[in-house]
Protein backbone atom coordinates (compact mmCIF):
# COMPACT_ATOMS: atom_id res chain seq x y z
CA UNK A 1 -1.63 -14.84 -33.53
CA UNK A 2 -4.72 -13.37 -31.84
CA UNK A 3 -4.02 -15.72 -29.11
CA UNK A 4 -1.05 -14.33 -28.74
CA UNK A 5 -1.78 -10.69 -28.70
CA UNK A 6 -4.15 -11.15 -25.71
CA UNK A 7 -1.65 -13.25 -23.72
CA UNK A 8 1.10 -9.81 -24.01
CA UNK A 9 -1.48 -7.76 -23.28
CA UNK A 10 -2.52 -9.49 -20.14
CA UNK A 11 0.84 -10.18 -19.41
CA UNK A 12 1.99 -6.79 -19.32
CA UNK A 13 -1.33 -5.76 -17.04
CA UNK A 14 -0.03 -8.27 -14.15
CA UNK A 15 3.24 -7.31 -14.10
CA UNK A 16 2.30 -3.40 -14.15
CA UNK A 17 0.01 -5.16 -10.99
CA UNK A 18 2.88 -6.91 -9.29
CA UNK A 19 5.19 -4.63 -9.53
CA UNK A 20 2.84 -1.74 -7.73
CA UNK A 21 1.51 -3.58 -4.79
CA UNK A 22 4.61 -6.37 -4.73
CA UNK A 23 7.01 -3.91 -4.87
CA UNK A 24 5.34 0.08 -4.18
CA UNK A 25 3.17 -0.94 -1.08
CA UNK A 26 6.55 -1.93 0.75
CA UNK A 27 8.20 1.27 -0.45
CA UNK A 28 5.47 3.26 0.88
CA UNK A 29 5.76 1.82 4.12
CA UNK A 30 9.30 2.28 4.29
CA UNK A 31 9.29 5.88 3.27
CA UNK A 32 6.59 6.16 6.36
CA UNK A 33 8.56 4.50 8.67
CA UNK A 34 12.07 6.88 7.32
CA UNK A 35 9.53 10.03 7.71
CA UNK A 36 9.36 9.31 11.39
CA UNK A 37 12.84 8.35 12.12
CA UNK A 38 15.15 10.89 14.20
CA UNK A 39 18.39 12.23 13.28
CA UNK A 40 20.90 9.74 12.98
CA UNK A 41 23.16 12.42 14.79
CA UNK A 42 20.61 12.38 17.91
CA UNK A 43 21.41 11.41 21.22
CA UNK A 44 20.42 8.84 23.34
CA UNK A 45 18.70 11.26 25.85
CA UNK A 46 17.93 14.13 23.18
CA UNK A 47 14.41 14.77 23.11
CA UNK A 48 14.60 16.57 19.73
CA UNK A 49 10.98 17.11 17.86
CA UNK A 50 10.16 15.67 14.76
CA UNK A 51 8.87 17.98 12.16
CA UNK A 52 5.15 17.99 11.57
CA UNK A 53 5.18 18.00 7.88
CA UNK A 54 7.02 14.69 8.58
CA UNK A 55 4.53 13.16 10.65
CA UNK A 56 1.47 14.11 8.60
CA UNK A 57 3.62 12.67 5.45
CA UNK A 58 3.92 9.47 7.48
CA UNK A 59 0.10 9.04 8.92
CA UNK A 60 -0.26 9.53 4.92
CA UNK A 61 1.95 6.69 3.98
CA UNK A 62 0.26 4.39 6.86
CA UNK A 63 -3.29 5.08 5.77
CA UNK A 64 -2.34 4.42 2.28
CA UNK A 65 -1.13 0.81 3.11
CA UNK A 66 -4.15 0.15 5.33
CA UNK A 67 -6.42 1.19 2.39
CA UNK A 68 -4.61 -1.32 0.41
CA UNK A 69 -4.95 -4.06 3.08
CA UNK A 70 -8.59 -3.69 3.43
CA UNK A 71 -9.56 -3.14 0.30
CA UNK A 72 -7.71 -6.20 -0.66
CA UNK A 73 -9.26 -8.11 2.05
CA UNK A 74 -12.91 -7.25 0.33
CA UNK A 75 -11.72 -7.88 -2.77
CA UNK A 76 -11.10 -11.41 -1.51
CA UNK A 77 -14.08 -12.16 0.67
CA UNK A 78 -16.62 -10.04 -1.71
CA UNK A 79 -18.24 -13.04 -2.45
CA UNK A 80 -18.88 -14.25 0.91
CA UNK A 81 -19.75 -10.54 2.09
CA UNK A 82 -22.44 -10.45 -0.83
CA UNK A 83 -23.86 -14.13 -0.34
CA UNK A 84 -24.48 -13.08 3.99
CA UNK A 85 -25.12 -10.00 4.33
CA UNK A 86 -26.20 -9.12 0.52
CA UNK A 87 -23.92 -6.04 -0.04
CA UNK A 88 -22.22 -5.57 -3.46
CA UNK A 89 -19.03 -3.90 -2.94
CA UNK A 90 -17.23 -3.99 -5.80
């Protein structure tokens, strides 16, 4: 049974996991990407400005997704990183 406790709980750790970077780090980036879009009632030749409020939300969206990316990429070569150059990261 105590095998069987620690399997849930483990199991309900990865999915929490999955579903935050398989599933929130794509949301993210759309919600960037939607922050800089123009009015869908915009003209071809309109050169209408985009609010800045939206543009600082979407450099925030982007630099949250390249955090993620390079953090997982040292999460993933940390022990490489720590055998040639001898830094411990995480």
């Amino acid at each position: 049974m105590e095998l069987f406790t620690k399997t849930i709980d483990s199991l309900w750790q990865v999915v929490v996991i999955g579903l935050v970077l398989g599933a929130g780090l794509p949301i993210v980036f759309a919600c960037g990407v939607r922050l800089l879009a123009t009015d869908s009632e915009s003209q071809v030749g309109d050169t209408s400005r985009r609010r800045p409020l939206n543009i600082a939300a979407a450099i925030v969206c982007f630099a949250l997704i390249v955090a993620a990316v390079i953090t997982g990429i040292l999460l993933i070569a940390r022990d490489f990183i720590h055998h040639t150059f001898g830094l411990h990261l995480f």
